[in-house]
N, C-alpha and C. Protein backbone atom coordinates (compact mmCIF):
# COMPACT_ATOMS: atom_id res chain seq x y z
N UNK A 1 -12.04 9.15 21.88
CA UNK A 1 -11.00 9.99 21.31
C UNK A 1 -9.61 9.39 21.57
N UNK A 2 -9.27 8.92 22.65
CA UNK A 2 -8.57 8.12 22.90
C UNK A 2 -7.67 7.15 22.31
N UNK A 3 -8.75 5.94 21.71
CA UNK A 3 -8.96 5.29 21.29
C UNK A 3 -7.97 5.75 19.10
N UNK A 4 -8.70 6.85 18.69
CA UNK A 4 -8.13 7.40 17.65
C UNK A 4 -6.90 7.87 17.78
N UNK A 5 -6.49 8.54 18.98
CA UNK A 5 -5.03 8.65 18.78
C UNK A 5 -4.11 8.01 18.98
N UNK A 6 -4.45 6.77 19.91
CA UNK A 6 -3.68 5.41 19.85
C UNK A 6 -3.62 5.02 17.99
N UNK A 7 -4.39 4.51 17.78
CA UNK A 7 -4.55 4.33 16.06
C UNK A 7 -3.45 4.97 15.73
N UNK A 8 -3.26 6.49 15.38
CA UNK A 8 -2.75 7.23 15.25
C UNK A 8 -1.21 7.07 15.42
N UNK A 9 -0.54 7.31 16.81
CA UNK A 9 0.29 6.70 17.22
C UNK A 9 0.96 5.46 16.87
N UNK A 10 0.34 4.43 16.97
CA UNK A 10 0.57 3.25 16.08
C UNK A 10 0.86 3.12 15.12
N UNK A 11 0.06 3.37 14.16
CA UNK A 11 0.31 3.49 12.74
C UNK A 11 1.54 4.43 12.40
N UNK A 12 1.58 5.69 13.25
CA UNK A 12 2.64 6.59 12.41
C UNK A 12 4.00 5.95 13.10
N UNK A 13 3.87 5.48 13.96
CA UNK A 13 5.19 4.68 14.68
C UNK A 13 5.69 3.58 14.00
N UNK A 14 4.70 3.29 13.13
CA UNK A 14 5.79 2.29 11.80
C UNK A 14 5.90 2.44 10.80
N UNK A 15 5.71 3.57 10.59
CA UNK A 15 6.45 4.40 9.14
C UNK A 15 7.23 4.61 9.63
N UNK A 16 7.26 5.45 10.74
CA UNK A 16 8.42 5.92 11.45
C UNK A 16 9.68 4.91 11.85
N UNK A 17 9.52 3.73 11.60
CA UNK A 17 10.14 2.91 12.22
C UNK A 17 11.04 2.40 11.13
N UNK A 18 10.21 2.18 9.64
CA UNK A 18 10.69 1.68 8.38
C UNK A 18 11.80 2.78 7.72
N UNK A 19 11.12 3.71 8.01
CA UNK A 19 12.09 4.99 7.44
C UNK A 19 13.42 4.62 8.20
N UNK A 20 13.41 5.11 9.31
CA UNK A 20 14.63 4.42 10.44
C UNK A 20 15.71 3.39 9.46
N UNK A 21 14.56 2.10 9.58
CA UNK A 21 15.50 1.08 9.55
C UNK A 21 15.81 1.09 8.02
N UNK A 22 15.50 1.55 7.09
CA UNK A 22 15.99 2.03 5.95
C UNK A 22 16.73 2.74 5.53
N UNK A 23 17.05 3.35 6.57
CA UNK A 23 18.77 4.37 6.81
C UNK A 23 19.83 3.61 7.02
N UNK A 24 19.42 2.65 7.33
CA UNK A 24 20.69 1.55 8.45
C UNK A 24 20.46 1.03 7.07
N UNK A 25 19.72 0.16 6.35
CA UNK A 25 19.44 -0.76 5.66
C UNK A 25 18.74 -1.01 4.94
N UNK A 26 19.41 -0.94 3.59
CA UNK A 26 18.22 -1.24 2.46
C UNK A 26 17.38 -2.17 2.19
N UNK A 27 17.87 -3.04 2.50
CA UNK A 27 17.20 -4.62 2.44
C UNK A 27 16.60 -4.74 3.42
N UNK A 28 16.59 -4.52 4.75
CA UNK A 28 16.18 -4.63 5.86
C UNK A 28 14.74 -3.63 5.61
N UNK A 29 14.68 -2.54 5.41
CA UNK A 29 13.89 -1.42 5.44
C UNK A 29 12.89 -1.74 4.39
N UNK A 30 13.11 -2.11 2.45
CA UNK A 30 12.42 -2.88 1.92
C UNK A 30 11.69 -4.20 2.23
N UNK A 31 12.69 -4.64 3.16
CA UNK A 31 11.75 -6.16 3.54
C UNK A 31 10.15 -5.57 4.86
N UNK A 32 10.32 -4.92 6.06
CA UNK A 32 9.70 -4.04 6.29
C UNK A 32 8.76 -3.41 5.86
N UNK A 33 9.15 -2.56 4.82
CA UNK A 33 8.00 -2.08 4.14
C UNK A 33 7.09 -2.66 3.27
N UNK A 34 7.83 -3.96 2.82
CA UNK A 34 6.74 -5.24 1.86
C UNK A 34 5.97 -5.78 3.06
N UNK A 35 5.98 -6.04 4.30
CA UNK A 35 5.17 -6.71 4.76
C UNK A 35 3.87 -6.06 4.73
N UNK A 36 2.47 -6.45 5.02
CA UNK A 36 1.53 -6.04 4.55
C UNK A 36 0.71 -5.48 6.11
N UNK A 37 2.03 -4.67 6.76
CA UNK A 37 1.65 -4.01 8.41
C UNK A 37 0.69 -3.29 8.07
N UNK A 38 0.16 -2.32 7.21
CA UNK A 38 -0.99 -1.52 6.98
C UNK A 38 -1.86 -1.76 6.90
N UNK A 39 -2.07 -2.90 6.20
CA UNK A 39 -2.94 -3.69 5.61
C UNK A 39 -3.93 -4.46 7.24
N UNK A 40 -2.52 -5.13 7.64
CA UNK A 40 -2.99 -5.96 8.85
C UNK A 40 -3.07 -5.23 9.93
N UNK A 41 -2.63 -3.94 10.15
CA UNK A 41 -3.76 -3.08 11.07
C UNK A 41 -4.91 -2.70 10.87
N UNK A 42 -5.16 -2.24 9.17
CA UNK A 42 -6.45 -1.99 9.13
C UNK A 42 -7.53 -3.24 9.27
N UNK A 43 -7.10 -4.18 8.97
CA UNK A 43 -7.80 -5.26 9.54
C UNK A 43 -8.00 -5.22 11.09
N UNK A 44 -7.07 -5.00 11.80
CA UNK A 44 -7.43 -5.24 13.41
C UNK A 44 -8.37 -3.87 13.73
N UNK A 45 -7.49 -2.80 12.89
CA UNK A 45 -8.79 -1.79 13.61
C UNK A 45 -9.85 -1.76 13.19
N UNK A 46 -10.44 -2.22 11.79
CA UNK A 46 -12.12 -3.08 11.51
C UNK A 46 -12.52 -3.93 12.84
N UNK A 47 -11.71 -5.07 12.81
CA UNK A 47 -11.90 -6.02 13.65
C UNK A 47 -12.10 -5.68 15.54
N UNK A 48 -11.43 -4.22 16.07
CA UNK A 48 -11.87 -4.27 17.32
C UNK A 48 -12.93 -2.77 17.35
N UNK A 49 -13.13 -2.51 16.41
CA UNK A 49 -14.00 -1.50 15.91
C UNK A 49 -15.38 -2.26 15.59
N UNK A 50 -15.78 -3.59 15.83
CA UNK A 50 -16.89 -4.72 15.72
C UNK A 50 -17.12 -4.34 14.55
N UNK A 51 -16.98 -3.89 13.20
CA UNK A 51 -16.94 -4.07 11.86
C UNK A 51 -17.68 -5.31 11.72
N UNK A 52 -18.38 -5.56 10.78
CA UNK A 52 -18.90 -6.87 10.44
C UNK A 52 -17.52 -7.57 9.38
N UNK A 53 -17.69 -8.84 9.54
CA UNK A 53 -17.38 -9.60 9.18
C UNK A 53 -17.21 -9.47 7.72
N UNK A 54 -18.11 -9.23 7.15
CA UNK A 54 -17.64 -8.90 5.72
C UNK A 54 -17.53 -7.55 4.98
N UNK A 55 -17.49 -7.12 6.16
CA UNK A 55 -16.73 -5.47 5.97
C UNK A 55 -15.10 -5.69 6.00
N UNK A 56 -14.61 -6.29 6.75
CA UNK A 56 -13.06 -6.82 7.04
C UNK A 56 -12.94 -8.02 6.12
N UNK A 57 -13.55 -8.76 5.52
CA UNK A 57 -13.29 -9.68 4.21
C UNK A 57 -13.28 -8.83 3.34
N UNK A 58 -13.87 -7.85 2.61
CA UNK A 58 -14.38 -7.27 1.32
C UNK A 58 -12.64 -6.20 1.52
N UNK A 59 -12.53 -5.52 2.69
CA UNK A 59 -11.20 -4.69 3.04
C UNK A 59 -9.48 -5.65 2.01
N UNK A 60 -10.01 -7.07 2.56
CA UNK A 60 -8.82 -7.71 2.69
C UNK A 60 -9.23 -8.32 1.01
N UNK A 61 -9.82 -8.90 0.52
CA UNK A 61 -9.95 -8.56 -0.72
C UNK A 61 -9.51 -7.52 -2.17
N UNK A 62 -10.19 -6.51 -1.27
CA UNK A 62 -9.95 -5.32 -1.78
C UNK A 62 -8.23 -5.00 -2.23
N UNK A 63 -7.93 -4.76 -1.00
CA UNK A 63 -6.33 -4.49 -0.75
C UNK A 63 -5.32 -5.54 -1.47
N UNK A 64 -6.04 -6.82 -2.18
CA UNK A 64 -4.97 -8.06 -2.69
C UNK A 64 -4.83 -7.52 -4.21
N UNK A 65 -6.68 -6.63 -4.81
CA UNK A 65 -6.55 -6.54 -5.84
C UNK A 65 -5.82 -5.18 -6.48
N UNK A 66 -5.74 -4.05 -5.03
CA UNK A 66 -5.07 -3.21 -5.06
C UNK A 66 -3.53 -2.93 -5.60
N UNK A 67 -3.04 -3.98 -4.30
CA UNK A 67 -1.73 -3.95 -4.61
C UNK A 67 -1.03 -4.31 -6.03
N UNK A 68 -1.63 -5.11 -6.85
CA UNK A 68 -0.83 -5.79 -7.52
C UNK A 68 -0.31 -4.59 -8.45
N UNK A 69 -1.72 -3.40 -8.95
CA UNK A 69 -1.11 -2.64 -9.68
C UNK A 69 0.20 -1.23 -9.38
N UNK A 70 0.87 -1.39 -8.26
CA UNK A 70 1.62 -0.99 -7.12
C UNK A 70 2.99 -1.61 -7.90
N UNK A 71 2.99 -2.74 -8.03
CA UNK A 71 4.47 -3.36 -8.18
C UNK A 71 5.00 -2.77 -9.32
N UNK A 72 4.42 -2.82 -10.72
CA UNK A 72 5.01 -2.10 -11.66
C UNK A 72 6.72 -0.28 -10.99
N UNK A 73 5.52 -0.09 -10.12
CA UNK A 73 5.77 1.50 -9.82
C UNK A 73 7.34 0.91 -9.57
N UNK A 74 7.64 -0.10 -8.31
CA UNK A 74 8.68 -0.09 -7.85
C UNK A 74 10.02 -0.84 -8.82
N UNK A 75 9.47 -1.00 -9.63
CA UNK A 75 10.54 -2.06 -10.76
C UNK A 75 10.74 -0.63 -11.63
N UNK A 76 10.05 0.72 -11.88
CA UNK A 76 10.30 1.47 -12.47
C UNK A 76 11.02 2.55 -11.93
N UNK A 77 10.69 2.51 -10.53
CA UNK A 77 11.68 3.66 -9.64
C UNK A 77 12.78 3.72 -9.38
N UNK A 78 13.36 2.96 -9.77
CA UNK A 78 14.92 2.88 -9.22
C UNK A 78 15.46 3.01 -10.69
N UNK A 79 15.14 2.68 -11.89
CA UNK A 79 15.48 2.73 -13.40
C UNK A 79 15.70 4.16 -13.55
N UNK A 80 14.73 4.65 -13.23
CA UNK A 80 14.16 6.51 -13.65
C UNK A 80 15.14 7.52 -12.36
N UNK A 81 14.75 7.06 -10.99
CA UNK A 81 15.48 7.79 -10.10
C UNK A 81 16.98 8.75 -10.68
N UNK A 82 17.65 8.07 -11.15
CA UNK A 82 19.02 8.74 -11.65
C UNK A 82 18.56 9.62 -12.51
N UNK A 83 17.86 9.45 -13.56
CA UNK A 83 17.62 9.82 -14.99
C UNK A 83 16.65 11.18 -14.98
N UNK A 84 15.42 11.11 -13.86
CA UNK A 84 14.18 11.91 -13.84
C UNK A 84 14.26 12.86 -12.16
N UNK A 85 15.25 12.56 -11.53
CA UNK A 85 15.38 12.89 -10.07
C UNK A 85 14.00 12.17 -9.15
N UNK A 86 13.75 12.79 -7.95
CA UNK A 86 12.84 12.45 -7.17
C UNK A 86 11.94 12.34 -7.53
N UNK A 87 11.35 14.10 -7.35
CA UNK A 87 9.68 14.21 -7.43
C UNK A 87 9.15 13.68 -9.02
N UNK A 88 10.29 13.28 -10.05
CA UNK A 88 9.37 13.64 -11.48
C UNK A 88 9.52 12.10 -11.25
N UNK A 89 10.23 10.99 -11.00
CA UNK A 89 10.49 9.83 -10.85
C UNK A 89 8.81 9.17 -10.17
N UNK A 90 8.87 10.07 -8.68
CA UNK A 90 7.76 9.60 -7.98
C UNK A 90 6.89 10.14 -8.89
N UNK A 91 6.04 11.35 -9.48
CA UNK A 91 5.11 11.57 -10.23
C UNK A 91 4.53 10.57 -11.64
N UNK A 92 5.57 10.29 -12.16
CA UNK A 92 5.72 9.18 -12.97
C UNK A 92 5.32 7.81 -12.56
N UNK A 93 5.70 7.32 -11.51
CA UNK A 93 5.55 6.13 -11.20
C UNK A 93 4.00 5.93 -10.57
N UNK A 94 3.70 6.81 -10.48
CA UNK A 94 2.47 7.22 -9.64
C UNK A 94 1.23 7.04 -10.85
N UNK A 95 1.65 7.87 -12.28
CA UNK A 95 0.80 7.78 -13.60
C UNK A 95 0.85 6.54 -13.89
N UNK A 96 2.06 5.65 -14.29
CA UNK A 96 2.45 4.41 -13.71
C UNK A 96 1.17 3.53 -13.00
N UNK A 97 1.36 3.52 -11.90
CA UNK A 97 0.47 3.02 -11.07
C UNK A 97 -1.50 2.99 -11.54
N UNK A 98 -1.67 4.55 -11.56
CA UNK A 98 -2.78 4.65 -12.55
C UNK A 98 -3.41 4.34 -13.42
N UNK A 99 -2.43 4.10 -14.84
CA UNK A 99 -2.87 3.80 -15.85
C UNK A 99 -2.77 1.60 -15.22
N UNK A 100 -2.13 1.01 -14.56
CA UNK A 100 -1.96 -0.13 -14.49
C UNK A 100 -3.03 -0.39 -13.57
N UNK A 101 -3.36 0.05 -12.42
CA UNK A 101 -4.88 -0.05 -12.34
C UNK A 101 -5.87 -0.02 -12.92
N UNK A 102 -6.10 0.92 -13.91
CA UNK A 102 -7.24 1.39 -15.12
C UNK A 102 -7.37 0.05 -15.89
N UNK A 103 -6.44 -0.70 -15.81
CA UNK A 103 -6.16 -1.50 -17.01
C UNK A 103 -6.48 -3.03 -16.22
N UNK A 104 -5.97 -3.13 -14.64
CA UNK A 104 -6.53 -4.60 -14.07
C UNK A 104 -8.42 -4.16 -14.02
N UNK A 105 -8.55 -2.85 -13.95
CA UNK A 105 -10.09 -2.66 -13.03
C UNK A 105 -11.18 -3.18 -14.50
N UNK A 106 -10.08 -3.07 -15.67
CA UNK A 106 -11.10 -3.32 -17.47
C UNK A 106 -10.99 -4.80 -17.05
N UNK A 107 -9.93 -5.24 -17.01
CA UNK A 107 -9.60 -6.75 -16.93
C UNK A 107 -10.49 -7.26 -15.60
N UNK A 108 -10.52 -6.69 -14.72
CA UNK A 108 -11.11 -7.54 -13.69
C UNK A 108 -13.04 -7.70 -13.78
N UNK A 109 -13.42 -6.27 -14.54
CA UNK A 109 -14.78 -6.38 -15.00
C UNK A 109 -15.32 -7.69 -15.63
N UNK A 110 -14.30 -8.10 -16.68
CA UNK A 110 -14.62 -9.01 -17.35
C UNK A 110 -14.75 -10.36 -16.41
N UNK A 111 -14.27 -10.21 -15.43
CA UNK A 111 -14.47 -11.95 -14.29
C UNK A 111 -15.28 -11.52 -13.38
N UNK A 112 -15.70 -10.43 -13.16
CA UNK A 112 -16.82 -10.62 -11.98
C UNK A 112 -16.45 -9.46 -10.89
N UNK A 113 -14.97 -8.67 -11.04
CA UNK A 113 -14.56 -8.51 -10.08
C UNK A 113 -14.69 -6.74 -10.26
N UNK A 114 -15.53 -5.99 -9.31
CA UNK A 114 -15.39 -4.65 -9.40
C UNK A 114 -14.47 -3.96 -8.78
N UNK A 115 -13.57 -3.17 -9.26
CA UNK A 115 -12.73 -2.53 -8.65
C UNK A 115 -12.96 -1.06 -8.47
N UNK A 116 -13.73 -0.21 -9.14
CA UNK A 116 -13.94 0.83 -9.29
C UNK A 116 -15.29 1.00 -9.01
């Protein structure tokens, strides 16, 4: 139990941390939040969790083909923000995100690659 709320702790201590430094700094706080810290914890906690080996490959895989349909969202959020406010901006970008997944997971069928 222990063990989970460390996890816990950890993890929410660098959101907590990005938010922070994203008050001070936009650039600073975006650069932060692009690094792929989520990503590379969930790898360590597979990894000291004795996960097999290609349970933590298939993760890190996974997460490369994930992200890409992600980027759209953020080239559209800052366009809309003024125009749509917050929540309809984030809701949007989010359908966004959706339909641009739907659309790598058709595309990725065709090479071999299951996403769904």
């Amino acid at each position: 139990m222990s063990w989970l709320i460390t996890k816990y702790f950890i993890t929410a201590a660098i959101v907590v941390l990005v938010s922070e430094v994203a008050k001070r700094s936009d650039k600073m706080g975006g650069l932060i939040a692009a690094l792929p810290i989520v990503s590379v914890l969930s790898l360590v906690w597979l990894y000291l969790e004795n996960q097999p080996q290609s349970k933590i490959a298939n993760h890190a895989l996974y997460t490369f083909w994930d992200v890409i349909p992600t980027l759209p969202m953020f080239l559209v959020f800052p366009f809309l923000l003024s125009r749509l406010g917050f929540w309809l901006t984030l809701l949007v970008s989010a359908v966004i995100t959706l339909i641009v997944f739907d659309v790598l997971a058709i595309i990725g069928r065709r090479f071999g690659v299951e996403l769904l």
